[in-house]
PDBML (XML) file of the C-alpha atoms, coordinates in Angstrom:
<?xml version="1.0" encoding="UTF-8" ?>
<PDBx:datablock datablockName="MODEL"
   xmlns:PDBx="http://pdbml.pdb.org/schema/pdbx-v50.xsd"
   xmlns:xsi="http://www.w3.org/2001/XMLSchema-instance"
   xsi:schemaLocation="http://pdbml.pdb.org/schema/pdbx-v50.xsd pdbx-v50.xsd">
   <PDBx:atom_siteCategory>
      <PDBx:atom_site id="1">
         <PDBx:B_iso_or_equiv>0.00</PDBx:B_iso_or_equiv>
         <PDBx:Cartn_x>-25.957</PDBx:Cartn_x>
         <PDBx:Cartn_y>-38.807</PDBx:Cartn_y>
         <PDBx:Cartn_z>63.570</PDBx:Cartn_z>
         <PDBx:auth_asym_id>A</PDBx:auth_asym_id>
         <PDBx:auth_atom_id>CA</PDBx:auth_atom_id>
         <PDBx:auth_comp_id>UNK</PDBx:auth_comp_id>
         <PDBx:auth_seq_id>1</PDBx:auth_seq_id>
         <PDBx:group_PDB>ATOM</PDBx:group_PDB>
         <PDBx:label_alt_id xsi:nil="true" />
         <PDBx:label_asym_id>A</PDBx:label_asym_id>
         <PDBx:label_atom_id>CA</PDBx:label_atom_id>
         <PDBx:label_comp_id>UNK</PDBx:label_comp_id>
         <PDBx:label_entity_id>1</PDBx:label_entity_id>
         <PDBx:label_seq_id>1</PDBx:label_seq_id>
         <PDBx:occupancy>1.00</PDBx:occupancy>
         <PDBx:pdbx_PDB_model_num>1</PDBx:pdbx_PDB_model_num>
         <PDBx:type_symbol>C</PDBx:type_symbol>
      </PDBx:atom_site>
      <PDBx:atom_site id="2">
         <PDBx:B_iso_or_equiv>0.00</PDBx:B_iso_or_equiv>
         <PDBx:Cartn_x>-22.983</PDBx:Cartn_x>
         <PDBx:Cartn_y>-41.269</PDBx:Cartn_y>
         <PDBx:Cartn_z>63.625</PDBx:Cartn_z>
         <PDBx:auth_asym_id>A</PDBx:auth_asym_id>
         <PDBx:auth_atom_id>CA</PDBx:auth_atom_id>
         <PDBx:auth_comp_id>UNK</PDBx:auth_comp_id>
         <PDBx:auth_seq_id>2</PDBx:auth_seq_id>
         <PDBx:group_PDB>ATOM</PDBx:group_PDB>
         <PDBx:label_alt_id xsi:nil="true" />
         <PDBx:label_asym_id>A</PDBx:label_asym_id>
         <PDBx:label_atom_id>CA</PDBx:label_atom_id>
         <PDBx:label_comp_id>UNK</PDBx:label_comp_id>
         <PDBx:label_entity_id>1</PDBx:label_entity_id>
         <PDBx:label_seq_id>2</PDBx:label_seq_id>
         <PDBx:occupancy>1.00</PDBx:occupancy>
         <PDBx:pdbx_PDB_model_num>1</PDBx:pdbx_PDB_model_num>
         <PDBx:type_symbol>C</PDBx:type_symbol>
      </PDBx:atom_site>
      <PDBx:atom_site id="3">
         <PDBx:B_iso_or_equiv>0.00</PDBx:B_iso_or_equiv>
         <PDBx:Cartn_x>-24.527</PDBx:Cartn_x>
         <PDBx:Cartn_y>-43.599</PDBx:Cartn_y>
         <PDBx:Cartn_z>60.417</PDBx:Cartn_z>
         <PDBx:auth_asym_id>A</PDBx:auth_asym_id>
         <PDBx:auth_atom_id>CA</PDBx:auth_atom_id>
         <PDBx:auth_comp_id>UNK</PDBx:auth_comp_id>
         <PDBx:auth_seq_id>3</PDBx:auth_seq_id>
         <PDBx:group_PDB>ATOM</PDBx:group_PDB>
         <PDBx:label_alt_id xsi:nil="true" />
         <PDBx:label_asym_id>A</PDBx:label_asym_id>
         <PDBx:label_atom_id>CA</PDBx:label_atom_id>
         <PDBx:label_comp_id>UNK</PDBx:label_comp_id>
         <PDBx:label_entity_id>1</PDBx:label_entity_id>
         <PDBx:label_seq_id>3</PDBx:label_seq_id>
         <PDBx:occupancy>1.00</PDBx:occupancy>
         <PDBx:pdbx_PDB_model_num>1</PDBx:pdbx_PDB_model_num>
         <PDBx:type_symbol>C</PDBx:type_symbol>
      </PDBx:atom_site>
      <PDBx:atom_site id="4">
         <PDBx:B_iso_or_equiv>0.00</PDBx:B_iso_or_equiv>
         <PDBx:Cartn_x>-22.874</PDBx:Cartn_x>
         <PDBx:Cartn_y>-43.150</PDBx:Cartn_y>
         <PDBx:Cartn_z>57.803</PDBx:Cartn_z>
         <PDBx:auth_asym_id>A</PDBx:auth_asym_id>
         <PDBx:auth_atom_id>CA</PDBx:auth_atom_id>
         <PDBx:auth_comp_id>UNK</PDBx:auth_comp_id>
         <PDBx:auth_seq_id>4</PDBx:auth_seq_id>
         <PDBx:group_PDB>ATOM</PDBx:group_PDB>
         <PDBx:label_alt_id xsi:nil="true" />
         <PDBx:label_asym_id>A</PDBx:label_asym_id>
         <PDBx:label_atom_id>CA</PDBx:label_atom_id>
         <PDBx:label_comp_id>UNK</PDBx:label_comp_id>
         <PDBx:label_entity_id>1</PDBx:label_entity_id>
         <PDBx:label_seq_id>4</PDBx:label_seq_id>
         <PDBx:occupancy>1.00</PDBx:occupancy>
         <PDBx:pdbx_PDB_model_num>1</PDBx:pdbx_PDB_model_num>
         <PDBx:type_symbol>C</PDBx:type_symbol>
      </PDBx:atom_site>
      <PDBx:atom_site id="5">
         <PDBx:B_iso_or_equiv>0.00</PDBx:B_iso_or_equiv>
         <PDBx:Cartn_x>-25.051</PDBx:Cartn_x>
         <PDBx:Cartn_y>-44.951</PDBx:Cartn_y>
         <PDBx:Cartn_z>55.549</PDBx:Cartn_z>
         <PDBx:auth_asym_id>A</PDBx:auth_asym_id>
         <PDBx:auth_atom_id>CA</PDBx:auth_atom_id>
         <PDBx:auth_comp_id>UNK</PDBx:auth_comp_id>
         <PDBx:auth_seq_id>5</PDBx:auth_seq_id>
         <PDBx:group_PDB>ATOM</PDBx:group_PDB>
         <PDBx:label_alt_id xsi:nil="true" />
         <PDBx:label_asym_id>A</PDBx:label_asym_id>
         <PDBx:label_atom_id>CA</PDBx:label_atom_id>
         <PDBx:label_comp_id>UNK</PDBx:label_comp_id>
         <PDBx:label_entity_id>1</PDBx:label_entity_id>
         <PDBx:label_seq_id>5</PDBx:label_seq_id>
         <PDBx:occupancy>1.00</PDBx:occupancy>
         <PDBx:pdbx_PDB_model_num>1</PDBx:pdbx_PDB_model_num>
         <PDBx:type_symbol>C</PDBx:type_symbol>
      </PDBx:atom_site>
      <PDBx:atom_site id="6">
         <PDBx:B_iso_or_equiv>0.00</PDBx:B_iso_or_equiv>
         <PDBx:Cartn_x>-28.337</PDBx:Cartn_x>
         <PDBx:Cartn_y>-44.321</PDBx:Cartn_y>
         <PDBx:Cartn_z>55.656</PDBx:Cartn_z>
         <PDBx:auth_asym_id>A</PDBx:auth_asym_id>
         <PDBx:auth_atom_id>CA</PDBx:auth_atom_id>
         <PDBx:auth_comp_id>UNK</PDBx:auth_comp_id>
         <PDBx:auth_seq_id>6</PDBx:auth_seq_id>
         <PDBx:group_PDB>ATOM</PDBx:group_PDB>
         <PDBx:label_alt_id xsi:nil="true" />
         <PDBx:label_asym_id>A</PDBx:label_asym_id>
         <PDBx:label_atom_id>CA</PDBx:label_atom_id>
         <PDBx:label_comp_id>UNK</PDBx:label_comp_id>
         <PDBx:label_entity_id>1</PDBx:label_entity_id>
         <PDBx:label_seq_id>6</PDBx:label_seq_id>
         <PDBx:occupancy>1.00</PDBx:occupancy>
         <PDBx:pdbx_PDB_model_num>1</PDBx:pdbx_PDB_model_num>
         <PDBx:type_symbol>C</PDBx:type_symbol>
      </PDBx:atom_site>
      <PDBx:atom_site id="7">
         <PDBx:B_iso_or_equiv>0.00</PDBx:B_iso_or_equiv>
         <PDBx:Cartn_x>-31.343</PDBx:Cartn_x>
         <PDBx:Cartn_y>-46.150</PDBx:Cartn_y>
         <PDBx:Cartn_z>54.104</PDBx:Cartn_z>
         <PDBx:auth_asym_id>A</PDBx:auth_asym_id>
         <PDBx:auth_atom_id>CA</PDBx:auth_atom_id>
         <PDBx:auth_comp_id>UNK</PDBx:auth_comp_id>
         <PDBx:auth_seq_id>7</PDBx:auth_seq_id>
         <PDBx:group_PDB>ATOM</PDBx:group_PDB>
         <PDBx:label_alt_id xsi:nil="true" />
         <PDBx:label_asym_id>A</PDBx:label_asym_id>
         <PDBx:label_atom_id>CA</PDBx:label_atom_id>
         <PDBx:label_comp_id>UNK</PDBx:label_comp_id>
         <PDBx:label_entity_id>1</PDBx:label_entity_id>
         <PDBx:label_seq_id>7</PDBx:label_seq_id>
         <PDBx:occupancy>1.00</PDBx:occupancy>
         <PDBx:pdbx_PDB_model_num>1</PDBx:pdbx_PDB_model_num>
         <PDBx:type_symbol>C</PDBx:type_symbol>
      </PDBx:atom_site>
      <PDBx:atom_site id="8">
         <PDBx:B_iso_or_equiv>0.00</PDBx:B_iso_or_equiv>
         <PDBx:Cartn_x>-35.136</PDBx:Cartn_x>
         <PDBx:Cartn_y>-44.663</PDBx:Cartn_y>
         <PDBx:Cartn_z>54.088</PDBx:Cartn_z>
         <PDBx:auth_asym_id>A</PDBx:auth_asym_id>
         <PDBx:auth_atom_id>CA</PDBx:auth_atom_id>
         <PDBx:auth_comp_id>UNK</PDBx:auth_comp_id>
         <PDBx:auth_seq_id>8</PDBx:auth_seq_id>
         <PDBx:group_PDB>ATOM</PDBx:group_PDB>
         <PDBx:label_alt_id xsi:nil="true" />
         <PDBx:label_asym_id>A</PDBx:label_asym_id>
         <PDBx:label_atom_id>CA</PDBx:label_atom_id>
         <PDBx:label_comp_id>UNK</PDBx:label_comp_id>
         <PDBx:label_entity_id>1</PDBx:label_entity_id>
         <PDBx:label_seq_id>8</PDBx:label_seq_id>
         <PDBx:occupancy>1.00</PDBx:occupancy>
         <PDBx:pdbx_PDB_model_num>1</PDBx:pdbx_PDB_model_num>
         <PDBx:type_symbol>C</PDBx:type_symbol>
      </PDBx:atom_site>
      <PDBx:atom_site id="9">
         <PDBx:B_iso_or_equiv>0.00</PDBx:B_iso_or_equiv>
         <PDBx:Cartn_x>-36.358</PDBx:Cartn_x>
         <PDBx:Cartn_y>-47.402</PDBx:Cartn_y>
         <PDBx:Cartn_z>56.990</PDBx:Cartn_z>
         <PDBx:auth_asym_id>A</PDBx:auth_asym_id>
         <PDBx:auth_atom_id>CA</PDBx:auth_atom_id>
         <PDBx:auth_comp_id>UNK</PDBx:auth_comp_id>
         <PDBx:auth_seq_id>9</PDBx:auth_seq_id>
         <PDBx:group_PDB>ATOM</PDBx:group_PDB>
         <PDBx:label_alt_id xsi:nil="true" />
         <PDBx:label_asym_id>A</PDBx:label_asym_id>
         <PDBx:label_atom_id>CA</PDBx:label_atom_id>
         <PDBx:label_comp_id>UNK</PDBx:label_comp_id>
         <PDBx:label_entity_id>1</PDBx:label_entity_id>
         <PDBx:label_seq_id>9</PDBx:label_seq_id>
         <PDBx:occupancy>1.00</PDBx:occupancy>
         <PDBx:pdbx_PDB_model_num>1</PDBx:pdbx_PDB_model_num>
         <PDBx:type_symbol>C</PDBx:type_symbol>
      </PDBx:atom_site>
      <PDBx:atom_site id="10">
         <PDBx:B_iso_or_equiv>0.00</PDBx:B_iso_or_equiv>
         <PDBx:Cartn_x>-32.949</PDBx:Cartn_x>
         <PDBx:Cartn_y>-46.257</PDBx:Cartn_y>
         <PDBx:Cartn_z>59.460</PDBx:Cartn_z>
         <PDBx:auth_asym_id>A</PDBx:auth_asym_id>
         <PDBx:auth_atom_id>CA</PDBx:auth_atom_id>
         <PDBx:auth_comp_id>UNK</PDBx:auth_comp_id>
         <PDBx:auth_seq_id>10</PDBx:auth_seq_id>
         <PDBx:group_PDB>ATOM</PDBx:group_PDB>
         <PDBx:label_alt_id xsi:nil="true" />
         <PDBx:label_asym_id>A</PDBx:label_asym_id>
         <PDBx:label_atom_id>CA</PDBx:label_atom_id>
         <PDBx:label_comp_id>UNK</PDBx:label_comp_id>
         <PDBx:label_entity_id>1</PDBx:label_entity_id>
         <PDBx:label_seq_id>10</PDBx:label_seq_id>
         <PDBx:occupancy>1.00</PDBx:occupancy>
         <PDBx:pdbx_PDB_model_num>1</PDBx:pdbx_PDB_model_num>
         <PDBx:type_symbol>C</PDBx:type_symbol>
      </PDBx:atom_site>
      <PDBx:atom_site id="11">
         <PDBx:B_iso_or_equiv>0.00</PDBx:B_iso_or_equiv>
         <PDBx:Cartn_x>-34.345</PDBx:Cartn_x>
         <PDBx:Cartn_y>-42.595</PDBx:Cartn_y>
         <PDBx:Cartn_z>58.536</PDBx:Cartn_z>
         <PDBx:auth_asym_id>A</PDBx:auth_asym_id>
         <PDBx:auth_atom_id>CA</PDBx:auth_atom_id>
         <PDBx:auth_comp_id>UNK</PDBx:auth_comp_id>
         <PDBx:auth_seq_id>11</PDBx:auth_seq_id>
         <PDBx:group_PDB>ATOM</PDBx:group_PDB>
         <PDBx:label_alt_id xsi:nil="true" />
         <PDBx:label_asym_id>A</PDBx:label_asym_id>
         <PDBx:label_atom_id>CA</PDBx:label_atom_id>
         <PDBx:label_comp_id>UNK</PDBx:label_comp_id>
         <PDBx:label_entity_id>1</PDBx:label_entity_id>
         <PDBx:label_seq_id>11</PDBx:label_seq_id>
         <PDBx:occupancy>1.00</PDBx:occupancy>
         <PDBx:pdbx_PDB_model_num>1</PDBx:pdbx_PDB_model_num>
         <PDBx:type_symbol>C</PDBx:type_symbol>
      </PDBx:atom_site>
      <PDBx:atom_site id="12">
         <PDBx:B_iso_or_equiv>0.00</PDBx:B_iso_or_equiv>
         <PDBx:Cartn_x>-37.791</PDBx:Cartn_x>
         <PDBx:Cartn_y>-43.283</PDBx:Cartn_y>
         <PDBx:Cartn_z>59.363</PDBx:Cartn_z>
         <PDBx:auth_asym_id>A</PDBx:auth_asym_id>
         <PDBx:auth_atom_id>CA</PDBx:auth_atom_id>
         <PDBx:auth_comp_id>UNK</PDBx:auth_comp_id>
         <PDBx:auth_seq_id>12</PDBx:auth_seq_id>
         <PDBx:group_PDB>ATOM</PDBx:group_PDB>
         <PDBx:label_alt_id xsi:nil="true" />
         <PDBx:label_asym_id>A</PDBx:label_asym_id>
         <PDBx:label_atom_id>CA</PDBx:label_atom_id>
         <PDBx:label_comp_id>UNK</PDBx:label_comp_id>
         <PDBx:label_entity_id>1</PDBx:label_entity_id>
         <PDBx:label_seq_id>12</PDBx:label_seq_id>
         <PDBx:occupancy>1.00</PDBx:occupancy>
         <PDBx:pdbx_PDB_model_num>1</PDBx:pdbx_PDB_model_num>
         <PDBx:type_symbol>C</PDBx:type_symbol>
      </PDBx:atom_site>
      <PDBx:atom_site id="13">
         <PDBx:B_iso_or_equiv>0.00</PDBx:B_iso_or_equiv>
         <PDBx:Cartn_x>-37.173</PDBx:Cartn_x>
         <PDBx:Cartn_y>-44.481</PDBx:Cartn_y>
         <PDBx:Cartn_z>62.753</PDBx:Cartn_z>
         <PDBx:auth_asym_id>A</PDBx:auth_asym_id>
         <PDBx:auth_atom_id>CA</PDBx:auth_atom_id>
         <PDBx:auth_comp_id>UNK</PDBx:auth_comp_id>
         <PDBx:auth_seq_id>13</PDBx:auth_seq_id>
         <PDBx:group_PDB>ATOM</PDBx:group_PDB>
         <PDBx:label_alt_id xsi:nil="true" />
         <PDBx:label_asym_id>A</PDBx:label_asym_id>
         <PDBx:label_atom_id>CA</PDBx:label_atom_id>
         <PDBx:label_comp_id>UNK</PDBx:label_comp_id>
         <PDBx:label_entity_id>1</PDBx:label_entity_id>
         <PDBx:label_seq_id>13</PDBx:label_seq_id>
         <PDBx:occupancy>1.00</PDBx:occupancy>
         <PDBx:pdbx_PDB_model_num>1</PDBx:pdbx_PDB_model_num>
         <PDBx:type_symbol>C</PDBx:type_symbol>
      </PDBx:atom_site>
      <PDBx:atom_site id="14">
         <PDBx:B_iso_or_equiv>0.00</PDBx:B_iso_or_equiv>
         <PDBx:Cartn_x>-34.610</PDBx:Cartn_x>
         <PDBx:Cartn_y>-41.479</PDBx:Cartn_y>
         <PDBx:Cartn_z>63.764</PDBx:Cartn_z>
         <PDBx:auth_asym_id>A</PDBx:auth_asym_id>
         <PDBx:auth_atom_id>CA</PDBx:auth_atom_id>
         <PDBx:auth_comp_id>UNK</PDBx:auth_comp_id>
         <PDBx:auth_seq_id>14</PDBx:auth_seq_id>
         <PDBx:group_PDB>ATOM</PDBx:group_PDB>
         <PDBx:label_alt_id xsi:nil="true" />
         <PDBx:label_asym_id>A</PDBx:label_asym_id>
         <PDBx:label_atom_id>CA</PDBx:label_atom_id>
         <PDBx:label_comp_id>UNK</PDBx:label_comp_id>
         <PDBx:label_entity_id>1</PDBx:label_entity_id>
         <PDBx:label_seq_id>14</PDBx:label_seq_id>
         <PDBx:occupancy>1.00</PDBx:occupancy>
         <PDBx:pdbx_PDB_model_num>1</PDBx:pdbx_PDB_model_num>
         <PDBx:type_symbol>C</PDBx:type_symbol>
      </PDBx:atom_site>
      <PDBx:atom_site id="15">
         <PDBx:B_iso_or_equiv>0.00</PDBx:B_iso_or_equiv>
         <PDBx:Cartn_x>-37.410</PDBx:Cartn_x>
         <PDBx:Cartn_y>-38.880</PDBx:Cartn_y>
         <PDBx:Cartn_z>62.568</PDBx:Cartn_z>
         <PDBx:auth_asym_id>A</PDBx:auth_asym_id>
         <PDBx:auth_atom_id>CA</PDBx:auth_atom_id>
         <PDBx:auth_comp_id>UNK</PDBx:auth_comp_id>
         <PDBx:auth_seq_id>15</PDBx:auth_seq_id>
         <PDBx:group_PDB>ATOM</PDBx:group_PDB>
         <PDBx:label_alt_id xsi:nil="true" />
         <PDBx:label_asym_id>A</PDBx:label_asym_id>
         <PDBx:label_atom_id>CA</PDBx:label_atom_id>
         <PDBx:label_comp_id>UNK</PDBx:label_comp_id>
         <PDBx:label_entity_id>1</PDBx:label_entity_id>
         <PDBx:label_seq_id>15</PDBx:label_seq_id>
         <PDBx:occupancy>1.00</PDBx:occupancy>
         <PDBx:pdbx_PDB_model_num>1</PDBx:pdbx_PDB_model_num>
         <PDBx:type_symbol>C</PDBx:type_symbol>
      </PDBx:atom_site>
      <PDBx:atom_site id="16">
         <PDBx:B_iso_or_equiv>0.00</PDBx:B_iso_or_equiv>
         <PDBx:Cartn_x>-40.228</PDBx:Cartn_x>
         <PDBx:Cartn_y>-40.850</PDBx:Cartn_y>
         <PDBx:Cartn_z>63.987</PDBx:Cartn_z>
         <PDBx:auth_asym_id>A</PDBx:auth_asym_id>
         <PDBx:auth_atom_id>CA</PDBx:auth_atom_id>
         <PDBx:auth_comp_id>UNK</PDBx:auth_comp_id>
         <PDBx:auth_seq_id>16</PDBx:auth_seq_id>
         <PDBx:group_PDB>ATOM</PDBx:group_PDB>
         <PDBx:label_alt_id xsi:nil="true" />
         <PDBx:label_asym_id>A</PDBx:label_asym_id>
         <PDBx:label_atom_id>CA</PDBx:label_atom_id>
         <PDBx:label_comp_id>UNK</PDBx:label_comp_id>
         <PDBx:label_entity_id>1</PDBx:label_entity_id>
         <PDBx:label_seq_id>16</PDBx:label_seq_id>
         <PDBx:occupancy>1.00</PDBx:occupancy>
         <PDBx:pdbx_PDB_model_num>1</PDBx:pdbx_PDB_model_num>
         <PDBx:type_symbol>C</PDBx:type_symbol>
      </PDBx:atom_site>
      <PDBx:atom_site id="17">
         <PDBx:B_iso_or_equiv>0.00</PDBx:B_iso_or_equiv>
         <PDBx:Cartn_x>-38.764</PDBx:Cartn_x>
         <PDBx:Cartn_y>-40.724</PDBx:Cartn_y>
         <PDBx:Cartn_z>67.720</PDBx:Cartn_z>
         <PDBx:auth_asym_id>A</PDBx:auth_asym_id>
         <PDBx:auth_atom_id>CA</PDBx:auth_atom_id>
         <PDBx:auth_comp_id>UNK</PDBx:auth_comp_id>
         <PDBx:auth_seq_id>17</PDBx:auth_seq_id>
         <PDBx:group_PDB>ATOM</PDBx:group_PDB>
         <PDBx:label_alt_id xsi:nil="true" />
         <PDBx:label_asym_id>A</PDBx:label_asym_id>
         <PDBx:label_atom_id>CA</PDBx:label_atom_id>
         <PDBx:label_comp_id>UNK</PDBx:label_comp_id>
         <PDBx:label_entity_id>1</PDBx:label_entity_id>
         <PDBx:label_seq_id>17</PDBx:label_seq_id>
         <PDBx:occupancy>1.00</PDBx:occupancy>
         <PDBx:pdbx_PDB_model_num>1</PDBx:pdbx_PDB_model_num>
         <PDBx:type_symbol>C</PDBx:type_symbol>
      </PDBx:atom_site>
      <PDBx:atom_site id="18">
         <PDBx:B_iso_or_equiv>0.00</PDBx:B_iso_or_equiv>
         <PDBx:Cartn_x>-36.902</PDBx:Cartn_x>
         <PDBx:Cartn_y>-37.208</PDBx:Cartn_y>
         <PDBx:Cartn_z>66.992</PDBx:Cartn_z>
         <PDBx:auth_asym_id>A</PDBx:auth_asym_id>
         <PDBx:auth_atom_id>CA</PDBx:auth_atom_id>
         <PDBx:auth_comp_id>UNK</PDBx:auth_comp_id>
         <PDBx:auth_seq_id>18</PDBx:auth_seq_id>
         <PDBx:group_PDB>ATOM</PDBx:group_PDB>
         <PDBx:label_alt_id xsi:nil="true" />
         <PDBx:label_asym_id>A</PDBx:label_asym_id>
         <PDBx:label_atom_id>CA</PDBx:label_atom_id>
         <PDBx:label_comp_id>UNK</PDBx:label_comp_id>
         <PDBx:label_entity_id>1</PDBx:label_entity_id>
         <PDBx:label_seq_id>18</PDBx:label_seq_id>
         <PDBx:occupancy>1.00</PDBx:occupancy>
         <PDBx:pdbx_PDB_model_num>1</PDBx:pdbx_PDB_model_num>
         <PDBx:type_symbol>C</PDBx:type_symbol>
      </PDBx:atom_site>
      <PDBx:atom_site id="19">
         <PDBx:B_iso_or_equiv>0.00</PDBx:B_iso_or_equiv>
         <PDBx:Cartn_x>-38.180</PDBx:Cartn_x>
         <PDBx:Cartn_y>-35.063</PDBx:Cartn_y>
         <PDBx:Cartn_z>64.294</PDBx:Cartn_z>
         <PDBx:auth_asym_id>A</PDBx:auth_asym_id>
         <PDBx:auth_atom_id>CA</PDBx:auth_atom_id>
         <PDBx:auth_comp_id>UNK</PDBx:auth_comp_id>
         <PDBx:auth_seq_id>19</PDBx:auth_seq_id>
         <PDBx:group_PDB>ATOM</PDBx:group_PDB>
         <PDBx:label_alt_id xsi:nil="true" />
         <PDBx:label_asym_id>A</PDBx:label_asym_id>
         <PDBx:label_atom_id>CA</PDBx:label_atom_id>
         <PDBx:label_comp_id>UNK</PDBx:label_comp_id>
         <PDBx:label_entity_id>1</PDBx:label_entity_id>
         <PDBx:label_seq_id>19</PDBx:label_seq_id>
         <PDBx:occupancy>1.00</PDBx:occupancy>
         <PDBx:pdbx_PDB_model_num>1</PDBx:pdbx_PDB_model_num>
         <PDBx:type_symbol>C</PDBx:type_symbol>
      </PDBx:atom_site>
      <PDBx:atom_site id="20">
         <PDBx:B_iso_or_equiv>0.00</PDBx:B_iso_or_equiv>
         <PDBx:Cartn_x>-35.226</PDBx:Cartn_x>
         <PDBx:Cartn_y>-33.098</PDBx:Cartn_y>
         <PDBx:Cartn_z>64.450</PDBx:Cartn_z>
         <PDBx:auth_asym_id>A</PDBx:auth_asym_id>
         <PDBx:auth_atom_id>CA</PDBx:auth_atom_id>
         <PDBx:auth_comp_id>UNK</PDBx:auth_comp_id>
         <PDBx:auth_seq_id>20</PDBx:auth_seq_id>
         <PDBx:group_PDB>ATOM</PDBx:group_PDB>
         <PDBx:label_alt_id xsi:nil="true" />
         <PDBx:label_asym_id>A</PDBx:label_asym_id>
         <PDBx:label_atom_id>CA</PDBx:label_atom_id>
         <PDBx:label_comp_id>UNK</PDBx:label_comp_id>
         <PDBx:label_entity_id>1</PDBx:label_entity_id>
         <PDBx:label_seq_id>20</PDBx:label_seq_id>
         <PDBx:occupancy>1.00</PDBx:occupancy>
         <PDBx:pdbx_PDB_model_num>1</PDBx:pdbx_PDB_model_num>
         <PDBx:type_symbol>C</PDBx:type_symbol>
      </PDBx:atom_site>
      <PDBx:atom_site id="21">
         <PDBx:B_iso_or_equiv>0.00</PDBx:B_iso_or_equiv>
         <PDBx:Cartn_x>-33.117</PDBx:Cartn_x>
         <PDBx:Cartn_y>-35.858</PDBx:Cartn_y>
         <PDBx:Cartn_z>63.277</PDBx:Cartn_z>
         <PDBx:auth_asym_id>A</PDBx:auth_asym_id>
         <PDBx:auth_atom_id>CA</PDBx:auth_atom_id>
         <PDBx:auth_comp_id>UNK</PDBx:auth_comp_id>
         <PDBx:auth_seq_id>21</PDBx:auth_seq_id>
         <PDBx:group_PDB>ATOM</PDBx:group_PDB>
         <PDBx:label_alt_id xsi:nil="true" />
         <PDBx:label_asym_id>A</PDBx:label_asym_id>
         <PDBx:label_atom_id>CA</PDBx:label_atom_id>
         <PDBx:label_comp_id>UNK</PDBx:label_comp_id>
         <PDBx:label_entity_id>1</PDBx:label_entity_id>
         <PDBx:label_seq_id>21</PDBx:label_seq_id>
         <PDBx:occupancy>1.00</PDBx:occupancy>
         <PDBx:pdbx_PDB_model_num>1</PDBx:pdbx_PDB_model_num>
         <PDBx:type_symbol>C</PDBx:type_symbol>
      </PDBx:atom_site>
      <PDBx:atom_site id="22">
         <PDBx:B_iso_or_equiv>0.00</PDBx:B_iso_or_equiv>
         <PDBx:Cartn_x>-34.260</PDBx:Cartn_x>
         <PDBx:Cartn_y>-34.402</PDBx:Cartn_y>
         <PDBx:Cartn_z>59.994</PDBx:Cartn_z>
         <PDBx:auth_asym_id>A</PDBx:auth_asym_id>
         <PDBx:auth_atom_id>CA</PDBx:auth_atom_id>
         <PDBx:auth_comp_id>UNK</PDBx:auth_comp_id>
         <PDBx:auth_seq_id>22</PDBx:auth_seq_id>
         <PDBx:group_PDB>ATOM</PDBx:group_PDB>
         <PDBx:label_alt_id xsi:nil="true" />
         <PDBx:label_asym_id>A</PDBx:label_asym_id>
         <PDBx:label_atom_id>CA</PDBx:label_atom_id>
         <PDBx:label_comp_id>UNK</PDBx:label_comp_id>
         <PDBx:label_entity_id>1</PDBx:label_entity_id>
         <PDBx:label_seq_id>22</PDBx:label_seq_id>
         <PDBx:occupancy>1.00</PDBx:occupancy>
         <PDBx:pdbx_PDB_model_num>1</PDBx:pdbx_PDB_model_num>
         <PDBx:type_symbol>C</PDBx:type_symbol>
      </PDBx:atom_site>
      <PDBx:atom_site id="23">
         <PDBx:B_iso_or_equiv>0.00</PDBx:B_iso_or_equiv>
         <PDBx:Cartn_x>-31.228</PDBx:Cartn_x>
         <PDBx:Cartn_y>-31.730</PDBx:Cartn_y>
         <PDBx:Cartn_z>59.771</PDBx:Cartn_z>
         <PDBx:auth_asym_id>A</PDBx:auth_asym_id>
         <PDBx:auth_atom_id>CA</PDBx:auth_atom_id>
         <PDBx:auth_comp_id>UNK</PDBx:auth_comp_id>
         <PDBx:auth_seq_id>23</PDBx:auth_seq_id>
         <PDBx:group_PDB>ATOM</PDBx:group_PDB>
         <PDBx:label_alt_id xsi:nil="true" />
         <PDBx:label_asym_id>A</PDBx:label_asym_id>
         <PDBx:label_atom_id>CA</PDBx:label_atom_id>
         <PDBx:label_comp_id>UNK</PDBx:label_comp_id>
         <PDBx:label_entity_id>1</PDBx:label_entity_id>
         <PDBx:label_seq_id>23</PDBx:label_seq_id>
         <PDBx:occupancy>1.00</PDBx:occupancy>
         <PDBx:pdbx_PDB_model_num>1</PDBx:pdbx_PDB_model_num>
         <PDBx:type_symbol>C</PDBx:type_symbol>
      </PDBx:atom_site>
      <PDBx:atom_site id="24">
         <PDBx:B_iso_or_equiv>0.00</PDBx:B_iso_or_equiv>
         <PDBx:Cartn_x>-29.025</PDBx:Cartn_x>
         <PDBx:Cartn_y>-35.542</PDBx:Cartn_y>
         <PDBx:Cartn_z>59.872</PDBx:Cartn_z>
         <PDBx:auth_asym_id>A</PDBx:auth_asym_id>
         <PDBx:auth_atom_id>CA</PDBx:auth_atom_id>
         <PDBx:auth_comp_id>UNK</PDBx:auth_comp_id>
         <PDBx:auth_seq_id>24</PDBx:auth_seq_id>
         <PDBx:group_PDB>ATOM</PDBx:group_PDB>
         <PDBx:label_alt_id xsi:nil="true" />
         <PDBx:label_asym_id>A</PDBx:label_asym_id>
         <PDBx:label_atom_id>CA</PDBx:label_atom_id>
         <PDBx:label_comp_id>UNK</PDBx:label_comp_id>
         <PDBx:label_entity_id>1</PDBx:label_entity_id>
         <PDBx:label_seq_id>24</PDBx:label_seq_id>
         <PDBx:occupancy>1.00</PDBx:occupancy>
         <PDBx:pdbx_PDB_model_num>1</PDBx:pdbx_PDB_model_num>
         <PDBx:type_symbol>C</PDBx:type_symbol>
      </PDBx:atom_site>
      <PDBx:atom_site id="25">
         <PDBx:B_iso_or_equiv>0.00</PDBx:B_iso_or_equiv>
         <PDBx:Cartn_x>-30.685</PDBx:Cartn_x>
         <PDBx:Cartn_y>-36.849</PDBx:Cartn_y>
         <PDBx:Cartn_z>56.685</PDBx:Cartn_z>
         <PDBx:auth_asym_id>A</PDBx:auth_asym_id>
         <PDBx:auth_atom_id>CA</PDBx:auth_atom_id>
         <PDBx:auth_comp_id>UNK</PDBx:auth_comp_id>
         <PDBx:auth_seq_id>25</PDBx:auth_seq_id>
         <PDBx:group_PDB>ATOM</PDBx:group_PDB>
         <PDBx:label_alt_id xsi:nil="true" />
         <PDBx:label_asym_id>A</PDBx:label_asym_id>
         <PDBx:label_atom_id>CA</PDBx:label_atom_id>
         <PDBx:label_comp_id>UNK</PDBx:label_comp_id>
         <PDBx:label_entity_id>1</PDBx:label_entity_id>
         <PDBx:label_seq_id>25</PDBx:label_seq_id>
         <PDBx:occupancy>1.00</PDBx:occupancy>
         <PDBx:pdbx_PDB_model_num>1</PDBx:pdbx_PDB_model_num>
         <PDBx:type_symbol>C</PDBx:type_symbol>
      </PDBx:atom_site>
   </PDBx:atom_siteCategory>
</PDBx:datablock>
């Protein structure tokens, strides 16, 4: 929640462990 920039592979781990990380991307 607290990157500010994000690539695809930082975005791929958040959703992989939390799915609802989603609503951050």
């Amino acid at each position: 929640k607290y990157v500010r920039k994000q690539t695809e592979e930082i975005c791929l781990i958040a959703v992989a462990q939390n799915g609802h990380m989603l609503s951050c991307v």
